[in-house]
Protein backbone atom coordinates (compact mmCIF):
# COMPACT_ATOMS: atom_id res chain seq x y z
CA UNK A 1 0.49 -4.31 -25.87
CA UNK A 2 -0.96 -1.77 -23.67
CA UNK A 3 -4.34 -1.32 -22.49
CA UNK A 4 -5.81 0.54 -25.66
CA UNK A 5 -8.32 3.11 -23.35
CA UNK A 6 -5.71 5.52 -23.00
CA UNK A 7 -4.55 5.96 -26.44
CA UNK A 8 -7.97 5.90 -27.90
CA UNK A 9 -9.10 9.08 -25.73
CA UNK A 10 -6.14 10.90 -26.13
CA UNK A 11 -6.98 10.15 -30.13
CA UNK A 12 -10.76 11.31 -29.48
CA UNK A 13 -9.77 14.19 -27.89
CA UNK A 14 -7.29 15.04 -30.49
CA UNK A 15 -9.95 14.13 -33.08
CA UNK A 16 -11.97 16.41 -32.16
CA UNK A 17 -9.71 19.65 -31.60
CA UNK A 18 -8.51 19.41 -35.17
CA UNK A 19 -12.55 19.14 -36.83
CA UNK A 20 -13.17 22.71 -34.20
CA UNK A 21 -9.73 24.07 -35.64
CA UNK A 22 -11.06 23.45 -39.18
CA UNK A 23 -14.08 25.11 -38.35
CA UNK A 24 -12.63 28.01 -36.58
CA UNK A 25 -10.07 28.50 -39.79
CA UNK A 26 -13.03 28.44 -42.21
CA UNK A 27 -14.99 31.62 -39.86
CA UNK A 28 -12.04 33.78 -39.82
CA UNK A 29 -11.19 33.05 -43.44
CA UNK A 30 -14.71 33.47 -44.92
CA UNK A 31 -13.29 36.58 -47.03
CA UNK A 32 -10.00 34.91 -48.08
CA UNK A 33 -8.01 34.91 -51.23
CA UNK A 34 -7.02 31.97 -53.06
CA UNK A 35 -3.49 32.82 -52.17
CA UNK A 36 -4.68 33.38 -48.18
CA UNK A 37 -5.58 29.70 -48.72
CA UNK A 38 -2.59 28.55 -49.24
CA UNK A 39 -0.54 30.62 -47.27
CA UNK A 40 -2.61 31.14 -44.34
CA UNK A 41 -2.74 34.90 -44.78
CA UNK A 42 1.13 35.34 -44.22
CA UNK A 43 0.89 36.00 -40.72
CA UNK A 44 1.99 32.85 -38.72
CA UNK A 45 3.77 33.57 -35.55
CA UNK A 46 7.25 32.29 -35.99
CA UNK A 47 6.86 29.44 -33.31
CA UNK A 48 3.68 28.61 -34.59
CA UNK A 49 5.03 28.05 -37.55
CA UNK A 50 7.94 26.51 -36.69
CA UNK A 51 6.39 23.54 -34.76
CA UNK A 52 4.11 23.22 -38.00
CA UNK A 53 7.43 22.78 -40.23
CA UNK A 54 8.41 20.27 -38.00
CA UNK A 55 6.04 18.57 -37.79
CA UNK A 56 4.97 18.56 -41.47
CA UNK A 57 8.57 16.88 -42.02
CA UNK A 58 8.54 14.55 -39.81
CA UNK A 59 6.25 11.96 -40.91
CA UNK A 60 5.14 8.58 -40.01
CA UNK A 61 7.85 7.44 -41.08
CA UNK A 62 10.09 9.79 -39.00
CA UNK A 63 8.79 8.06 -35.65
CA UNK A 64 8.68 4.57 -37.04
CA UNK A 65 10.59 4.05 -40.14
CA UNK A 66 13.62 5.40 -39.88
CA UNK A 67 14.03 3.98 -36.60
CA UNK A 68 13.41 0.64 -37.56
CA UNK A 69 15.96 1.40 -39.97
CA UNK A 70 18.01 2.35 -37.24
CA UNK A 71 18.29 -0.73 -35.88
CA UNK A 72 18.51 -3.59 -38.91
CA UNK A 73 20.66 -1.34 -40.70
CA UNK A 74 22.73 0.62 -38.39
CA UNK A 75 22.50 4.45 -37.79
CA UNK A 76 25.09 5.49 -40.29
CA UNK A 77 22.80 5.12 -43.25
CA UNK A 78 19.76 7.12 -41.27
CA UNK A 79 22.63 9.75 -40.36
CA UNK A 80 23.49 10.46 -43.95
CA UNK A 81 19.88 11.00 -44.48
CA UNK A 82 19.20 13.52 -41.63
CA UNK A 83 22.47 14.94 -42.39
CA UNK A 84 21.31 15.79 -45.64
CA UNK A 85 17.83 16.84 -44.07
CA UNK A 86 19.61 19.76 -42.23
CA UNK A 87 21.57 19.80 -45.16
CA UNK A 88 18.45 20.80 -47.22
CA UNK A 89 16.66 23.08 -44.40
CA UNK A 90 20.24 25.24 -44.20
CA UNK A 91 19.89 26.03 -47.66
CA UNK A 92 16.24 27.01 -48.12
CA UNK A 93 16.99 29.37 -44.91
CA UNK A 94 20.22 31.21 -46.37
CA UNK A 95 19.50 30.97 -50.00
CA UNK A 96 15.80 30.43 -50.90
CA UNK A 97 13.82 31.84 -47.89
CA UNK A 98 14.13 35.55 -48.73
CA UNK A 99 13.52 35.76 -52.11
CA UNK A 100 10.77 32.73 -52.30
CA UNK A 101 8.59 35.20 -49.56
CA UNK A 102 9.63 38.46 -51.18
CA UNK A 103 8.89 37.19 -54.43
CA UNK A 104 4.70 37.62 -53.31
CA UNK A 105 3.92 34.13 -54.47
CA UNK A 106 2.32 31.07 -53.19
CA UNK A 107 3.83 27.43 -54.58
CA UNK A 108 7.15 26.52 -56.06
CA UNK A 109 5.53 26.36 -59.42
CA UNK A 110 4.61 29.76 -59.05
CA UNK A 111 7.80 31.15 -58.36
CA UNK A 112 8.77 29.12 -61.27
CA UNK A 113 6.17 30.86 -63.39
CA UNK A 114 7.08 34.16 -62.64
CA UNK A 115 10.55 33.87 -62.84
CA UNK A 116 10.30 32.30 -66.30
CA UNK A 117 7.15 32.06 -67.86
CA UNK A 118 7.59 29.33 -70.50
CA UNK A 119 4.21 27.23 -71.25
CA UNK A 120 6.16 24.27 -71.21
CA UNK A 121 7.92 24.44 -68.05
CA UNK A 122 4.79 25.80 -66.70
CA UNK A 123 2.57 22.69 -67.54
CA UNK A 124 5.38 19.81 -66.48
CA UNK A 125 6.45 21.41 -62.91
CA UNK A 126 2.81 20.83 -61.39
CA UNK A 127 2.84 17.36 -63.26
CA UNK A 128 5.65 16.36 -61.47
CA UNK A 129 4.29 17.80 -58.32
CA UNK A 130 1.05 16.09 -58.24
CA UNK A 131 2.90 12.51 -58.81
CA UNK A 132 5.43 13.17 -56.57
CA UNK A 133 2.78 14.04 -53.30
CA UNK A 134 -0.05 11.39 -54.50
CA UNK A 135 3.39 8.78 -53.97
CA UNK A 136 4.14 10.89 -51.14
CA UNK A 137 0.39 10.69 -49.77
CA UNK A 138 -0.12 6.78 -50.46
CA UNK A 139 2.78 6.34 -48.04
CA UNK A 140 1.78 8.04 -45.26
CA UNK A 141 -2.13 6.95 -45.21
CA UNK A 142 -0.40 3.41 -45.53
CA UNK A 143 1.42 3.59 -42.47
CA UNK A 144 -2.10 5.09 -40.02
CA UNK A 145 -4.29 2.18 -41.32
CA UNK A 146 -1.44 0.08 -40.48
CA UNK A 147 -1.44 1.96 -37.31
CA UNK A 148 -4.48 1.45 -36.19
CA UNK A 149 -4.25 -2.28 -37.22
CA UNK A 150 -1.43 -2.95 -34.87
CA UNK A 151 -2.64 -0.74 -31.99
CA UNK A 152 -5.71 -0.87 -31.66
CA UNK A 153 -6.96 -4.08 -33.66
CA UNK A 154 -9.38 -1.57 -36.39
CA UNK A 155 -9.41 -3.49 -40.15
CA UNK A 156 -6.36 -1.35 -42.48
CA UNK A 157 -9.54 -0.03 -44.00
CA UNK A 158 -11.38 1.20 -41.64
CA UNK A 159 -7.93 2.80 -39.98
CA UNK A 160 -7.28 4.19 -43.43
CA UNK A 161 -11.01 5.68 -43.61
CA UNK A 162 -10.61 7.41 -40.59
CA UNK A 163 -7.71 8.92 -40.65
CA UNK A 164 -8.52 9.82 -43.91
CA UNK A 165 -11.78 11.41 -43.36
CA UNK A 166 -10.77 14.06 -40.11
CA UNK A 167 -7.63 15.49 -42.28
CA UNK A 168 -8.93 15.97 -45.64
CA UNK A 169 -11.95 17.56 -43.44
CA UNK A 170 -9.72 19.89 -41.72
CA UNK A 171 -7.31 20.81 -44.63
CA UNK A 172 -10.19 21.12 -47.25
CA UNK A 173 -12.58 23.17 -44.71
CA UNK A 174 -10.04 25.57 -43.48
CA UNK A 175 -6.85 25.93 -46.00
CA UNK A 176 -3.67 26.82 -44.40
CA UNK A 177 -4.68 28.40 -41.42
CA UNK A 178 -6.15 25.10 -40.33
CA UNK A 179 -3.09 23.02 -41.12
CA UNK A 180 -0.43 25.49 -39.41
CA UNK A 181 -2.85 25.79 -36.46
CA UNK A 182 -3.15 21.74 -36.40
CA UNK A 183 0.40 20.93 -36.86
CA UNK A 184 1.39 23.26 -34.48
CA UNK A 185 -0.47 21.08 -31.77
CA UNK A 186 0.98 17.92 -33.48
CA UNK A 187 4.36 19.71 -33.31
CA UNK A 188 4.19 19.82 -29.71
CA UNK A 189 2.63 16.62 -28.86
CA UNK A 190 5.43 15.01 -31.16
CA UNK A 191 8.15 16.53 -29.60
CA UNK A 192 7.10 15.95 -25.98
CA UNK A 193 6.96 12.09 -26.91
CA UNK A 194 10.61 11.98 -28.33
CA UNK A 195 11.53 14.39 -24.84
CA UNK A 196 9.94 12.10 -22.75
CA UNK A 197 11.11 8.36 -24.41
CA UNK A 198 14.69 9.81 -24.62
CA UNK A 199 13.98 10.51 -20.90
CA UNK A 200 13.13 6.75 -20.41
CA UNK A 201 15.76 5.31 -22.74
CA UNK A 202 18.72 7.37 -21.18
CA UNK A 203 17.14 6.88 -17.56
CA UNK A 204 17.04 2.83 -17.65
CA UNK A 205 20.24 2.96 -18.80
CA UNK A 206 22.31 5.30 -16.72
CA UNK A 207 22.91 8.30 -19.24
CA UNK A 208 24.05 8.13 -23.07
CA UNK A 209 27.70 7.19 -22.84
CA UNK A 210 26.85 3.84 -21.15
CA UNK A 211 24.07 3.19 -23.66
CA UNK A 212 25.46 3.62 -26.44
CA UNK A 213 28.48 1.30 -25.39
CA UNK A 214 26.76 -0.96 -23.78
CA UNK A 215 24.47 -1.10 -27.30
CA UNK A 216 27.28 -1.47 -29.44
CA UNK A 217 28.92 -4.26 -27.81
CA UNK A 218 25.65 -6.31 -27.91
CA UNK A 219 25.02 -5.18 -31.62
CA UNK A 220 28.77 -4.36 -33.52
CA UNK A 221 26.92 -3.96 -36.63
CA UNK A 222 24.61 -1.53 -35.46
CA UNK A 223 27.06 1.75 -35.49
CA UNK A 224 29.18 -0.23 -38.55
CA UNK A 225 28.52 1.35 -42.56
CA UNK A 226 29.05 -1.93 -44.05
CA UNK A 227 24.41 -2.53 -44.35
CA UNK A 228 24.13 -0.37 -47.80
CA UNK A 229 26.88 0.48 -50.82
CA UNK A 230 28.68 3.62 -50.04
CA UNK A 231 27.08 5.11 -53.34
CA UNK A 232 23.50 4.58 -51.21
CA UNK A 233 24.61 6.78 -48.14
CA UNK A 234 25.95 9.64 -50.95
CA UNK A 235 22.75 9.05 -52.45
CA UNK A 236 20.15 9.65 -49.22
CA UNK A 237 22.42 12.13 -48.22
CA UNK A 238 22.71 14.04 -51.78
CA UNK A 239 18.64 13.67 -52.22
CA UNK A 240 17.45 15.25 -48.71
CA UNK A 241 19.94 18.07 -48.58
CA UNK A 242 17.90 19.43 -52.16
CA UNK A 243 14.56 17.73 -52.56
CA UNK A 244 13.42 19.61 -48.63
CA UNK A 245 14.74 22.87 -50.14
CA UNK A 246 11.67 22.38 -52.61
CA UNK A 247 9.10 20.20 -51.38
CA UNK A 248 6.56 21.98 -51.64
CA UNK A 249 5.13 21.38 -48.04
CA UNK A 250 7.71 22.60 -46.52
CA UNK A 251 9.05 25.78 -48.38
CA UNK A 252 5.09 26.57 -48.27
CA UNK A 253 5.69 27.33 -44.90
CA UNK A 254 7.68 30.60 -45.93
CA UNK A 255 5.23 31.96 -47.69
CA UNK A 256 3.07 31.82 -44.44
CA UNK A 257 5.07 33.26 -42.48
CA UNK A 258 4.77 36.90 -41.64
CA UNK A 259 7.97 38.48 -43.67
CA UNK A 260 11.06 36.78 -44.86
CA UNK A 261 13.25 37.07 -41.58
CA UNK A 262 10.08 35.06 -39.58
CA UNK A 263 10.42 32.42 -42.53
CA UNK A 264 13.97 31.82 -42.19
CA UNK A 265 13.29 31.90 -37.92
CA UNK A 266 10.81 29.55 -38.37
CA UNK A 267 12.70 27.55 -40.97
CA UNK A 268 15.92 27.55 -37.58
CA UNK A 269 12.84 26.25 -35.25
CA UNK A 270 12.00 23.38 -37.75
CA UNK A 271 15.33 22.24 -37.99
CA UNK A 272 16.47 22.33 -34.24
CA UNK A 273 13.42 20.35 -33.53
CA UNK A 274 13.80 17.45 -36.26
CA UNK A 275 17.83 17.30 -35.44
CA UNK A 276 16.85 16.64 -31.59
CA UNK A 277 13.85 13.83 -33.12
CA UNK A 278 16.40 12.54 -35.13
CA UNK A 279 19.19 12.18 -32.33
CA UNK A 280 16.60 10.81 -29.64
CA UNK A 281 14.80 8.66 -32.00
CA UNK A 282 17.58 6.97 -33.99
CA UNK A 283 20.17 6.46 -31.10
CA UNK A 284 19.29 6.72 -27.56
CA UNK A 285 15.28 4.98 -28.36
CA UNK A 286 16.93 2.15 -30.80
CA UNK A 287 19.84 1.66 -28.21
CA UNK A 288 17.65 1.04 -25.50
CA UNK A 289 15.59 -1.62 -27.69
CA UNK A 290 19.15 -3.19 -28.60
CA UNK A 291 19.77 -3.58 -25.11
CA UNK A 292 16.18 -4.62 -24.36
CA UNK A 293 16.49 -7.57 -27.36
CA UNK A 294 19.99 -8.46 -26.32
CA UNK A 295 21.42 -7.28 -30.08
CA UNK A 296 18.77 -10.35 -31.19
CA UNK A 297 17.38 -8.94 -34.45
CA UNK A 298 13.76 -8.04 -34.36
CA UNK A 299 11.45 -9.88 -36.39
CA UNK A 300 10.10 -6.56 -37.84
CA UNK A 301 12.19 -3.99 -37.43
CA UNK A 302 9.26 -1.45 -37.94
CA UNK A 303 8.08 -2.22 -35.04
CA UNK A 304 11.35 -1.01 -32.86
CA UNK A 305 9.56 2.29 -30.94
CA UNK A 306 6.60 0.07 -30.42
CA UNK A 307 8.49 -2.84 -28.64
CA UNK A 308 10.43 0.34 -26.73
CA UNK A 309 6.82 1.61 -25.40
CA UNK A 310 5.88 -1.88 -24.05
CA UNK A 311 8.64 -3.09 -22.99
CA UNK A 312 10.41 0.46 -21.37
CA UNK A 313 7.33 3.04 -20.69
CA UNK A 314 4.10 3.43 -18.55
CA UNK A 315 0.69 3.34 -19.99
CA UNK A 316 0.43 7.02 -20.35
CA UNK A 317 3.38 7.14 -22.39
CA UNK A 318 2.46 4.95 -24.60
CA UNK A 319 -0.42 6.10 -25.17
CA UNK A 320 0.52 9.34 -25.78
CA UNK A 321 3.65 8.41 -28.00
CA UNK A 322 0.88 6.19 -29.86
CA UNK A 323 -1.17 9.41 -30.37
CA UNK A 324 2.17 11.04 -31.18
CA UNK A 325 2.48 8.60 -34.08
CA UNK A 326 -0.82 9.27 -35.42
CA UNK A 327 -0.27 13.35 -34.85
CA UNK A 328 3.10 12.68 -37.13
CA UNK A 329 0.97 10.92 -40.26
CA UNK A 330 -1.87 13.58 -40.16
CA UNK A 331 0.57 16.47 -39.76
CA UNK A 332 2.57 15.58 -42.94
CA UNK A 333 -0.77 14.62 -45.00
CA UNK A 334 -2.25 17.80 -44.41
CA UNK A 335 0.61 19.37 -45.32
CA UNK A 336 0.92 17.45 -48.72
CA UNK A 337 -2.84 17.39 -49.53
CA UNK A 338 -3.05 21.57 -49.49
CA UNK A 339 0.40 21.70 -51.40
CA UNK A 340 -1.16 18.91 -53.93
CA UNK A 341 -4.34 20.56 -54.17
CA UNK A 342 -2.19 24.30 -55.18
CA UNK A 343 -0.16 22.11 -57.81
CA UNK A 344 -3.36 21.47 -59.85
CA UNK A 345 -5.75 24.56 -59.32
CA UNK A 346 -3.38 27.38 -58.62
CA UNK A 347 -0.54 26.51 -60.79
CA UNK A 348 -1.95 23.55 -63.46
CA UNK A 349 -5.50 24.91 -64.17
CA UNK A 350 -4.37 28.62 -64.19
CA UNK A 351 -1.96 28.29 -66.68
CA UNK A 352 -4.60 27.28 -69.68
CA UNK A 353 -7.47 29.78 -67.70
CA UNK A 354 -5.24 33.05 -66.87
CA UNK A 355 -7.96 34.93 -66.18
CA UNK A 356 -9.81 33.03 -64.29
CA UNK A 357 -11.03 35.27 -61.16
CA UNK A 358 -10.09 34.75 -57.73
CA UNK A 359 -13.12 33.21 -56.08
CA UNK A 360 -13.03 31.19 -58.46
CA UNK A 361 -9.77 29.70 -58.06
CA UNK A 362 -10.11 29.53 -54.48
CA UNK A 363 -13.27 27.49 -54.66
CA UNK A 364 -11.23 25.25 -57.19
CA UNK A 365 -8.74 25.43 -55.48
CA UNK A 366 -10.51 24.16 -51.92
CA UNK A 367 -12.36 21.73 -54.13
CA UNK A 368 -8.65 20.18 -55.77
CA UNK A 369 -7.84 19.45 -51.95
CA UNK A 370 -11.23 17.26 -51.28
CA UNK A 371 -10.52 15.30 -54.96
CA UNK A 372 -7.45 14.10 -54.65
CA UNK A 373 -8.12 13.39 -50.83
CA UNK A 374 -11.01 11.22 -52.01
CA UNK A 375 -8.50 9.69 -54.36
CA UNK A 376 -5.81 9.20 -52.00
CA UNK A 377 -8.09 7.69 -49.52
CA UNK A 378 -8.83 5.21 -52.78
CA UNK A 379 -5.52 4.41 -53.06
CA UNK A 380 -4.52 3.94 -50.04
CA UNK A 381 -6.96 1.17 -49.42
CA UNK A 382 -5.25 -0.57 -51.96
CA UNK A 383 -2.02 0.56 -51.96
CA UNK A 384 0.34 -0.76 -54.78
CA UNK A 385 3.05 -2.92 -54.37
CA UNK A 386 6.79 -1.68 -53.61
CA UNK A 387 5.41 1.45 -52.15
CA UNK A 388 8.50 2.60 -50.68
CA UNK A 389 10.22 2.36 -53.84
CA UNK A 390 7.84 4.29 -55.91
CA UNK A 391 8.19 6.78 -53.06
CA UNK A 392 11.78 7.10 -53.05
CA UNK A 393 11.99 7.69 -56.58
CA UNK A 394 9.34 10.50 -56.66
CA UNK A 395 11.31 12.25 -54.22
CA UNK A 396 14.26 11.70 -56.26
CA UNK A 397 12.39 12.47 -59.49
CA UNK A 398 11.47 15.98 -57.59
CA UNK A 399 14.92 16.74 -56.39
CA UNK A 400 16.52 16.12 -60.01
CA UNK A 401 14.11 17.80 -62.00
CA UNK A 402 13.54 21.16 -59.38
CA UNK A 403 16.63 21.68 -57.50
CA UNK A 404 18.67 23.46 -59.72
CA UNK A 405 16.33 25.24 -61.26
CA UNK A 406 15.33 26.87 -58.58
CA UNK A 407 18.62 27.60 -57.57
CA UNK A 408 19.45 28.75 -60.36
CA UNK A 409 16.54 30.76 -60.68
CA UNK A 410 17.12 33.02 -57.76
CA UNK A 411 20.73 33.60 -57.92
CA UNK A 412 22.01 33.66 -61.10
CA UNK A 413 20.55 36.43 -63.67
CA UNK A 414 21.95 34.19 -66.96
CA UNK A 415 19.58 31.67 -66.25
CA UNK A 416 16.67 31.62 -68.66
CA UNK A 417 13.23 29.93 -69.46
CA UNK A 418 15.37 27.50 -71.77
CA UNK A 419 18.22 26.80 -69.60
CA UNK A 420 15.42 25.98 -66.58
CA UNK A 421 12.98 24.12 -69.27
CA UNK A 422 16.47 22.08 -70.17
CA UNK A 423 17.33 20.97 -66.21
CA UNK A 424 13.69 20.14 -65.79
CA UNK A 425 13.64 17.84 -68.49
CA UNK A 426 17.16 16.34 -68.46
CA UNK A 427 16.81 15.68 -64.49
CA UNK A 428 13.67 13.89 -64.45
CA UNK A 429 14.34 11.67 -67.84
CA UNK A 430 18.04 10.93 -66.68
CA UNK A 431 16.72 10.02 -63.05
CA UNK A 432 13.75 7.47 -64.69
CA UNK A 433 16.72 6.22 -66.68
CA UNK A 434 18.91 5.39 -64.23
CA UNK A 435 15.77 4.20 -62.06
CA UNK A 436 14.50 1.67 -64.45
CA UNK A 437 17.14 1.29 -66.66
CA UNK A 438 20.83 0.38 -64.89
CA UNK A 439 21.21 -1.77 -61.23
CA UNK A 440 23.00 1.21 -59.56
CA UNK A 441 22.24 1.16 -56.22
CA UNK A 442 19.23 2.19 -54.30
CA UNK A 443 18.48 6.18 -54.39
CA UNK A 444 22.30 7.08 -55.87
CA UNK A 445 20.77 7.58 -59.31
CA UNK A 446 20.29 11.21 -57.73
CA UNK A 447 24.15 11.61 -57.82
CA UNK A 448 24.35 11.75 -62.08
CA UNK A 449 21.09 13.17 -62.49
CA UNK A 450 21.60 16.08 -60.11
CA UNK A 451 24.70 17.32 -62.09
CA UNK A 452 23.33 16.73 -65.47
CA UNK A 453 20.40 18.76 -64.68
CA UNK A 454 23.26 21.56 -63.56
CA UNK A 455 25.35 21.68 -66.77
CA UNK A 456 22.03 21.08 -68.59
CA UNK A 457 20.60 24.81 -66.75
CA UNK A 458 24.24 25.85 -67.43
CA UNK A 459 24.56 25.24 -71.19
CA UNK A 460 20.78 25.85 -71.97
CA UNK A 461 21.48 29.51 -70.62
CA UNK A 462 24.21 29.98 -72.32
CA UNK A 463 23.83 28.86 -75.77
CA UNK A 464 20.49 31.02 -76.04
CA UNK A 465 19.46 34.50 -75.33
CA UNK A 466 19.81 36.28 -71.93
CA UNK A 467 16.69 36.85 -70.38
CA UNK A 468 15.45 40.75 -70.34
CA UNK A 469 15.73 43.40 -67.73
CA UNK A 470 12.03 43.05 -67.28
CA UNK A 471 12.04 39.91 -67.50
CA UNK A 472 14.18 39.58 -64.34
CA UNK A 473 12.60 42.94 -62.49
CA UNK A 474 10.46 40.98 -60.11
CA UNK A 475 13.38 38.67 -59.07
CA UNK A 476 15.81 41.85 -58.50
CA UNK A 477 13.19 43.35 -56.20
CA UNK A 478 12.68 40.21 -54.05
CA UNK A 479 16.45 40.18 -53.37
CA UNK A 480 15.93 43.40 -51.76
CA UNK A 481 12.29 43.54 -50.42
CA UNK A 482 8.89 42.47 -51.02
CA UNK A 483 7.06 42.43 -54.30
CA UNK A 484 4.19 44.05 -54.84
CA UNK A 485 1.65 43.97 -57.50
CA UNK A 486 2.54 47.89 -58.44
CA UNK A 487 6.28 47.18 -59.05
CA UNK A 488 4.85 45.70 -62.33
CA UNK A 489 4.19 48.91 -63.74
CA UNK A 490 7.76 49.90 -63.14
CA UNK A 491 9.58 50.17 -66.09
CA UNK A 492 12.92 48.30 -66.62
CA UNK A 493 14.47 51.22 -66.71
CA UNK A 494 13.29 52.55 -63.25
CA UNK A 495 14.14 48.90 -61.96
CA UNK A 496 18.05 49.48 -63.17
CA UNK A 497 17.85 52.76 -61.40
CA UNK A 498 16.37 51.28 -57.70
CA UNK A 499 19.16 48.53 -58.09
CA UNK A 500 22.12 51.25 -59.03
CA UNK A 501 20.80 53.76 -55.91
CA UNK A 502 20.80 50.88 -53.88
CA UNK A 503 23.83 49.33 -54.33
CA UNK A 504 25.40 53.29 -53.86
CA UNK A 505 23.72 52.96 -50.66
């Protein structure tokens, strides 16, 4: 492996900018709301916070993972599953984007609140929330104390410690603004590292086209389908395209941006950047390594980018792709810890204390994001068994039990607190069901939950009462521009008229 000097002050130096970025978020926010801490104000630039969306997606796993993946398994599996990534980021730009940031709230289960209001559904949306990031969070801190065990020859724990430590810092000291601001900079150092080792990769090997045939014929199996049941590439493909449109990390993001056509810019940004990641990473970088290996397979696959970066790059690139990797698990835990930290305070805690005042929910809030840091950080040193399985099927539990809903909830006026209470339920139990219950295979229990949650919204909506004109007034104003607190006081009857002059218009 490479001399470790370089990487380690590239991390130092990186180290430190994101504890002064923390700081600096925490002076200019000093006055801010509990929804400014969560949103960052709403008033990202729209590259700022486009780099941040990418690099809030694309996780640990993104630069390691899934091209390890890659290469035992072929790239047609990791295909459907960024296929159904851009899948998932076309729809929260065209359908979700303007009415999530003209609705005027901060979290999914907020929009969920407000749009239907049932105690119920109000309670189990954060519960599935919080399980599905602490899974989510487990994962990632997993992979730096690994990190920093391979690299740089630090115990798991005392990687795990301090990655731990300078992000839950940052996110809990300075909210939003610190994690945009932060990911931002890991956005960019991310995305120069998959530039530059796509430069290397296509460079040794005299452009793409002779790569990837000269890749193929050493490895046949590598661009064949034949690694996973068909049901498992429907499956990845069917669960990214609708858990990203509401993770809550990510469709966060439009609430910080500026005004609903900056959301669905930055949302473009985000997309374009994890397409080329996924393009460079997946095919040129595990090409090269094929060629490099012979088509041999790898002892651990996981380990394809860093047998690339010995074996391909200089020290400075490796170094910097190595701080690249670290940038990539502290960008997406940020992310995750603020959104986790919103689940409990803003959305869990205020729905049994409604009144509760704003500083006080934004000091509960702040305070959520340094407990279940703490507790991640716990966890993590001791991470249970089949980890990527329990991850998998939170995400899975997530997209089954939100998607539609959500959907739902924006664009069809029918849909009603029962009919959303009745697709939460039915997609979550139906998922664990299939989960633990049947051997279908891996992540295609997503393809019978998904539609049973659908006729479940459906028939729920239908068989009850429709919901009422007030009910829906905040809704029919976000279709058409922003909420604000004052449109309350409208009556449903003005609300009918605004809609009738408008569609005139």
């Amino acid at each position: 492996m490479v001399d470790n000097i370089v990487p380690l002050i590239i991390l130092a130096v990186y180290i430190v900018f994101v504890v002064a970025v923390g700081v600096y978020a925490r002076m200019k926010s000093k006055k801010a709301t509990s929804k400014d801490y969560l949103t960052g104000s709403g008033d990202v630039n729209v590259w700022v916070n486009g780099f941040a969306i990418f690099a809030a997606f694309a996780t640990g796993g993104t630069m390691l993972g899934n091209i390890g993946l890659s290469y035992a398994g072929g790239w047609g599996y990791i295909t459907a599953y960024n296929g159904g990534v851009a899948l998932g980021y076309l729809i929260t730009t065209f359908f979700l984007a303007k009415a999530l940031r003209n609705m005027n709230v901060a979290t999914v289960p907020e929009f969920i609140r407000k749009r239907f209001n049932n105690k119920t559904l109000n309670f189990l949306v954060p519960l599935i929330l919080i399980g599905t990031l602490l899974a989510y969070l487990v994962a990632q801190m997993k992979v730096g104390g690994m990190l920093g065990e391979q690299l740089f020859g630090f115990s798991y724990e005392w990687s795990v410690l301090g990655v731990g430590v300078v992000y839950i810092f940052y996110t809990f000291y300075g909210g939003m603004r610190a994690v945009t601001l932060t990911d931002f900079v890991q956005g960019l150092l991310m995305i120069s590292v998959v530039v530059i080792c796509g430069g290397f990769a296509l460079g040794a090997n005299s452009g793409a086209a002779n790569l990837y045939e000269l890749a193929t014929t050493l490895r046949p199996q590598w661009e064949g389908t034949e690694s996973f049941p068909l049901a498992s590439y429907i499956g990845a493909f069917v669960i990214w395209a609708t858990v990203n449109a509401v993770l809550p990390h990510t469709v966060m993001r439009i609430f910080a941006a500026k005004n609903e056509r900056q959301g669905r810019a930055s949302l473009a940004i985000g997309l374009g950047l994890y397409v080329l990641t996924a393009v460079v990473t997946t095919v040129f970088i595990v090409g090269a390594v094929v060629i490099l290996e012979g088509g041999e397979d790898l002892a651990a696959p996981d380990t394809t980018f860093l047998v690339f970066l010995a074996k391909q790059t200089p020290t400075w690139v490796a170094g910097l792709a190595y701080a690249g990797i670290f940038a990539a698990v502290m960008s997406s835990v940020s992310a995750m810890l603020l959104a986790l930290g919103g689940a409990f305070a803003y959305d869990l805690v205020a729905e049994f204390k409604p009144n509760m005042n704003d500083r006080t929910k934004r000091r509960l809030t702040s305070w959520s994001v340094l407990g279940f840091g703490v507790m991640t950080l716990v966890l993590s040193l001791n991470p249970p068994e089949l980890l990527t399985l329990l991850y998998s099927a939170a995400v899975g539990l997530l997209a089954s039990g939100l998607f539609f809903p959500t959907l739902l909830g924006v664009w069809w006026k029918r849909m009603n607190n029962t009919g959303a209470l009745a697709g939460v339920i039915v997609g979550t139990v139906s998922y664990l069901v299939l989960l633990w219950g049947t051997a279908m295979p891996a992540l295609s229990q997503v393809t019978v939950s998904l539609p049973l949650s659908l006729v479940a919204c459906v028939v729920g909506s239908l068989v009850t009462k429709p919901p009422r004109p007030e009910e829906l007034s905040r809704i029919t104003i976000a279709h058409e521009r922003e909420f604000v607190e004052a449109d309350e006081e409208l009556s449903a009857e003005t609300n009918a008229e605004l809609a009738s002059d408008r569609k005139d218009k």
